[in-house]
N, C-alpha and C. Protein backbone atom coordinates (compact mmCIF):
# COMPACT_ATOMS: atom_id res chain seq x y z
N UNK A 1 -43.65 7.68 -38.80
CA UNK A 1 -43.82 7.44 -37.38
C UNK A 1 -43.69 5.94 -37.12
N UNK A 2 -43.10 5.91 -35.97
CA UNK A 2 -42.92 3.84 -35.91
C UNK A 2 -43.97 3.85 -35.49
N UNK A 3 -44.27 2.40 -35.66
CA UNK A 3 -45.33 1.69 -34.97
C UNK A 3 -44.85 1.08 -33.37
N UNK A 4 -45.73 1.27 -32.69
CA UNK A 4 -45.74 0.84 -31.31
C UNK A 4 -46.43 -0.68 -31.12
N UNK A 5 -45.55 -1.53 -30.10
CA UNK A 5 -45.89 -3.14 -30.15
C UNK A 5 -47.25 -2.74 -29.59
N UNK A 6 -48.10 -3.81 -29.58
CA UNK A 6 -49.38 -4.10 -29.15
C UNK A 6 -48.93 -3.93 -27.12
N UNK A 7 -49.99 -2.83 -26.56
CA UNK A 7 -49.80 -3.34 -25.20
C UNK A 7 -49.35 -1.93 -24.45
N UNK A 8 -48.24 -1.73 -25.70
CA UNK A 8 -47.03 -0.56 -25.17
C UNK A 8 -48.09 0.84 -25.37
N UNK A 9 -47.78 1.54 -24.17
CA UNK A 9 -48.41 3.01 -24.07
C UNK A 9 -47.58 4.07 -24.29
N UNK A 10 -48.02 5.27 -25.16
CA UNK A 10 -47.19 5.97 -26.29
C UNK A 10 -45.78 6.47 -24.95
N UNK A 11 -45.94 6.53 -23.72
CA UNK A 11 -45.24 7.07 -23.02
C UNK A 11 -43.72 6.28 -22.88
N UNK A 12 -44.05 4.69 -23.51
CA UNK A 12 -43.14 3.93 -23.21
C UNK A 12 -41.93 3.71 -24.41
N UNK A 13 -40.47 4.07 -23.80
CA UNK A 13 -39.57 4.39 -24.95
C UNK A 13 -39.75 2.69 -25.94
N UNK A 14 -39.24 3.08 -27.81
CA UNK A 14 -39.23 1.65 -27.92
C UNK A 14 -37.87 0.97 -27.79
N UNK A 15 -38.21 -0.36 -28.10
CA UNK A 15 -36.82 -1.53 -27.38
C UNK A 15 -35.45 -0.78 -27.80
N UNK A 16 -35.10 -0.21 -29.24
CA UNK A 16 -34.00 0.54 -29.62
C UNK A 16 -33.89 1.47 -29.06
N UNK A 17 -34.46 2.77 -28.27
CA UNK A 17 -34.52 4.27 -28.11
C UNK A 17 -33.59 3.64 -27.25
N UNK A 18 -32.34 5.10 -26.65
CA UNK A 18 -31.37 4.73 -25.60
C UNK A 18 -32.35 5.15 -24.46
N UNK A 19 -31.46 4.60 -23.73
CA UNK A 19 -32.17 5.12 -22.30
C UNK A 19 -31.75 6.28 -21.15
N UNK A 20 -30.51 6.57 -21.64
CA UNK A 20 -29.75 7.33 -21.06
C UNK A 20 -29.66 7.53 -20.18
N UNK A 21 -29.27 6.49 -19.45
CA UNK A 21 -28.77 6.15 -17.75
C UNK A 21 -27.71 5.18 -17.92
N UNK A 22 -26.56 6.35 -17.17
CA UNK A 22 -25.10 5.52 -17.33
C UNK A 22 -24.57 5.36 -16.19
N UNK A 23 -23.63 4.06 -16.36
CA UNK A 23 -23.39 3.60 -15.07
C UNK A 23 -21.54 3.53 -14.84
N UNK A 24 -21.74 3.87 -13.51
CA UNK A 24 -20.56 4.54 -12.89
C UNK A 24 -20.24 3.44 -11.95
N UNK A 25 -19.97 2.35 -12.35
CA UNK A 25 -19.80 1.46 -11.04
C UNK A 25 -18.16 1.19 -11.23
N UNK A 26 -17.24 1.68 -12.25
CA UNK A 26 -15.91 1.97 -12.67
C UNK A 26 -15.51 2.90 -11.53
N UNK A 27 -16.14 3.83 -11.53
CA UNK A 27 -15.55 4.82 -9.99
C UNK A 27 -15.75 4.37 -9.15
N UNK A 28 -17.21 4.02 -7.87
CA UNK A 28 -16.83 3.08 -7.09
C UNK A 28 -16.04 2.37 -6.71
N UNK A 29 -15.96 1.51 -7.16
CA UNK A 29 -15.10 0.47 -7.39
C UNK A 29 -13.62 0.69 -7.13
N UNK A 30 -13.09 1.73 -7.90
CA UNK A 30 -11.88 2.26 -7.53
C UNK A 30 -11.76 3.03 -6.19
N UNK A 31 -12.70 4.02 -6.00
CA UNK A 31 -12.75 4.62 -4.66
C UNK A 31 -12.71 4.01 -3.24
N UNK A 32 -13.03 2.76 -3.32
CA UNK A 32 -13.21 1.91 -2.80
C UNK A 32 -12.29 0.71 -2.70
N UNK A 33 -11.23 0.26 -3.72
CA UNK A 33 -10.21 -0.41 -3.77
C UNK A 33 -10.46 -1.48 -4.19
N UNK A 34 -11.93 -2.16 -4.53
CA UNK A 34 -12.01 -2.98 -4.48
C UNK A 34 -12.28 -3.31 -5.79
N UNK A 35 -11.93 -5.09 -6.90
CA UNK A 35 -12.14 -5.13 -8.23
C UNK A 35 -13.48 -6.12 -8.29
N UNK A 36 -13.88 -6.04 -9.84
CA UNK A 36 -14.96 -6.08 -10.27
C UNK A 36 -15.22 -8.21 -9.40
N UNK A 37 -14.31 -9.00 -9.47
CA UNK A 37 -13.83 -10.07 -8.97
C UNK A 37 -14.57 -10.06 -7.41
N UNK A 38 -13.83 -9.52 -6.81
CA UNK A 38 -14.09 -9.47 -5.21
C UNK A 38 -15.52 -8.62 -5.23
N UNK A 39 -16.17 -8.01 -5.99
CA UNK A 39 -17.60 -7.32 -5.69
C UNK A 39 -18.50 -8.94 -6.10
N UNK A 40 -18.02 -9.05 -7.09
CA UNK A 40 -18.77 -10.30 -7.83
C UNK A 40 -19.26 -11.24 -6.44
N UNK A 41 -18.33 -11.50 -5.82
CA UNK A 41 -17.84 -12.81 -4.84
C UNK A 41 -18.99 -12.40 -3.34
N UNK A 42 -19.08 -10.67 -3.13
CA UNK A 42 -19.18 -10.38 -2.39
C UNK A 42 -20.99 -10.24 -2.38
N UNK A 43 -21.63 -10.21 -3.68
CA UNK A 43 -22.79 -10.03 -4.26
C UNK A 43 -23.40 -11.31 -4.74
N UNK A 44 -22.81 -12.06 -5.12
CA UNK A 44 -23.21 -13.83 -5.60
C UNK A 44 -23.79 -13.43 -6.61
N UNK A 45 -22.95 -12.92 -7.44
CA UNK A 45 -23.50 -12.81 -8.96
C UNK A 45 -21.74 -13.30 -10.13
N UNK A 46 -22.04 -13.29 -11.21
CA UNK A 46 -21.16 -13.57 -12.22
C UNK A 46 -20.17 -12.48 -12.37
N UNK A 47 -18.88 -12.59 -12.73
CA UNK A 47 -18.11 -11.23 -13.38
C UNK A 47 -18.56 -10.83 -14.29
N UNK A 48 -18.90 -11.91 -15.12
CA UNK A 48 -19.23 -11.34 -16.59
C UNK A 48 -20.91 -10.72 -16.45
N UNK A 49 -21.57 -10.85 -15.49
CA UNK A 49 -22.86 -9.81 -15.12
C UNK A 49 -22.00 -8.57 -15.12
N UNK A 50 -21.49 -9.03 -13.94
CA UNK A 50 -21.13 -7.42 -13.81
C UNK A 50 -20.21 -6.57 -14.04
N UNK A 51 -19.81 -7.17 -15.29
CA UNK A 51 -18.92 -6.26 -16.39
C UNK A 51 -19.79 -6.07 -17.43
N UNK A 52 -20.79 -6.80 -17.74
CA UNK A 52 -22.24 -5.94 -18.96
C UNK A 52 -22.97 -4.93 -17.80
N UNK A 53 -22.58 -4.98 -17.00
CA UNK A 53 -23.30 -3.80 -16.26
C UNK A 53 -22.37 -2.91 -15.97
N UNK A 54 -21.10 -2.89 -15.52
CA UNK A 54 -20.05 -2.05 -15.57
C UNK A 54 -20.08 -1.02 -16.85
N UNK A 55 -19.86 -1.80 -17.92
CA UNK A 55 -19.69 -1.71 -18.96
C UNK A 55 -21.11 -0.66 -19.82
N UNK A 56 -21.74 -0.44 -18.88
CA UNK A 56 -22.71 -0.10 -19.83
C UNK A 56 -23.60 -0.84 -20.81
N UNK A 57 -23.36 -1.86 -21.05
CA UNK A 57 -24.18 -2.72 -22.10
C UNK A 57 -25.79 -3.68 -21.39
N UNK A 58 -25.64 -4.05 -20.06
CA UNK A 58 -27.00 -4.49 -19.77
C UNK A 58 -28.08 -3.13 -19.83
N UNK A 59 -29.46 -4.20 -20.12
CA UNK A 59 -31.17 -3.16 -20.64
C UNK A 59 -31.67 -3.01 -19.14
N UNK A 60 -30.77 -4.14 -18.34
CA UNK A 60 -31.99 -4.44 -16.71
C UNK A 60 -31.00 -4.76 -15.56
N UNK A 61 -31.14 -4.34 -14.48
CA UNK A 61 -30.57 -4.95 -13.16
C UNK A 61 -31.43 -5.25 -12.49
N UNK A 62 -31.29 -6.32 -11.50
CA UNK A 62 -32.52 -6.71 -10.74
C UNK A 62 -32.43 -6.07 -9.49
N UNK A 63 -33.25 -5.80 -8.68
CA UNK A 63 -33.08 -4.96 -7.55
C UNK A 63 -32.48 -5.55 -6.12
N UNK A 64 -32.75 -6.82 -6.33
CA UNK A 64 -31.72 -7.65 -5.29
C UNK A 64 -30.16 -7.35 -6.04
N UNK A 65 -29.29 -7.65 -6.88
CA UNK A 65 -28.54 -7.32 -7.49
C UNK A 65 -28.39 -5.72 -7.00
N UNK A 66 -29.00 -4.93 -7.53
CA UNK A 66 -28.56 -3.55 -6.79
C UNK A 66 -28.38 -2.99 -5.71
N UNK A 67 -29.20 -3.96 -4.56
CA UNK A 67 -29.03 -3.78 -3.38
C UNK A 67 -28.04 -4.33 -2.64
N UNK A 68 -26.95 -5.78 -3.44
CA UNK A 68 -26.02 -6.74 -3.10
C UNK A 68 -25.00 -5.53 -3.29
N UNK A 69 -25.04 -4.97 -4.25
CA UNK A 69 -23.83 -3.67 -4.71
C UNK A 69 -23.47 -3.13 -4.04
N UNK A 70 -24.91 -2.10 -3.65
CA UNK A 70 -24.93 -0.94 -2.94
C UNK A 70 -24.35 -1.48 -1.29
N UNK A 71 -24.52 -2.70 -0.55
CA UNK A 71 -24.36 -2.97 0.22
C UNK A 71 -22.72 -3.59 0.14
N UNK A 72 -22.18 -4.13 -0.88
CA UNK A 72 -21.16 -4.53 -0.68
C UNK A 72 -19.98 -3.66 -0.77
N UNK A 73 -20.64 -2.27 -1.90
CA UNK A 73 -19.50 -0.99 -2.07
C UNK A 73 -20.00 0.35 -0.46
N UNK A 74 -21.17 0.16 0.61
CA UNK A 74 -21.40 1.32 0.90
C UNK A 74 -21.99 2.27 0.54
N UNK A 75 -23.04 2.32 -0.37
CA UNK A 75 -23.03 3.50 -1.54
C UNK A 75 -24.64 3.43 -1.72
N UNK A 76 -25.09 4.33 -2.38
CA UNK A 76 -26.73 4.16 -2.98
C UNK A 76 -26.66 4.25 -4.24
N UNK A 77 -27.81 3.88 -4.90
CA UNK A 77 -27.76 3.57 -6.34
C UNK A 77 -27.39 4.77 -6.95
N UNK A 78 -27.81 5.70 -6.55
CA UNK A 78 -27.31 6.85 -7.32
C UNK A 78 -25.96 7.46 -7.24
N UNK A 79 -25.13 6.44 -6.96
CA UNK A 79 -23.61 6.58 -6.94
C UNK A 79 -23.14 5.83 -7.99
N UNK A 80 -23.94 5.06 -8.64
CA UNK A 80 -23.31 3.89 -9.42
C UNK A 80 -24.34 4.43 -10.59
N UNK A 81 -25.45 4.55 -10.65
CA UNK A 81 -26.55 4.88 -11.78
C UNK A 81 -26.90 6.52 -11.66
N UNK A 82 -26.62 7.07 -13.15
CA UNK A 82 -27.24 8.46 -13.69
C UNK A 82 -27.82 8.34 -14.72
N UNK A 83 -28.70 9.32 -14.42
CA UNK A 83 -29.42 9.81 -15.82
C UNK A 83 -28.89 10.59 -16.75
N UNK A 84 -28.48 10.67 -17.61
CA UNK A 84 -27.88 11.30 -18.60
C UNK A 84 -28.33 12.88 -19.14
């Protein structure tokens, strides 16, 4: 059985477990016409943010960040984020 960090409550996955919430901001994006560049511009965040988030590879989005999205594609989070 692993050991759990000091703090963490048994309910909480650990840092390795996946999380299995995948992100769909590849469709958007297309449905919409618009590229990862011009969302960037339109949100005041980095490309390269939001291609580790495109991409599947970021652990966290910040909720200003999700709300710059959702507002710049039209959409609610659950157009761009699933649970697996």
């Amino acid at each position: 059985m692993a050991r759990r960090a000091a703090g963490r409550s048994a309910s909480e996955p650990e840092p390795d477990e996946s999380h299995g919430v995948s992100v769909h901001l590849d469709e958007v994006l297309a449905a919409r016409g618009m590229t990862l560049t011009e969302l960037a511009d339109r949100v005041g965040v980095t490309v390269v943010n939001l291609s580790v988030l495109k991409n599947g590879r970021a652990k966290a989005v910040r909720f200003s960040t999700l709300t710059g999205i959702c507002r710049a594609l039209d959409c609610q989070p659950g157009d761009i984020l699933r649970v697996d």
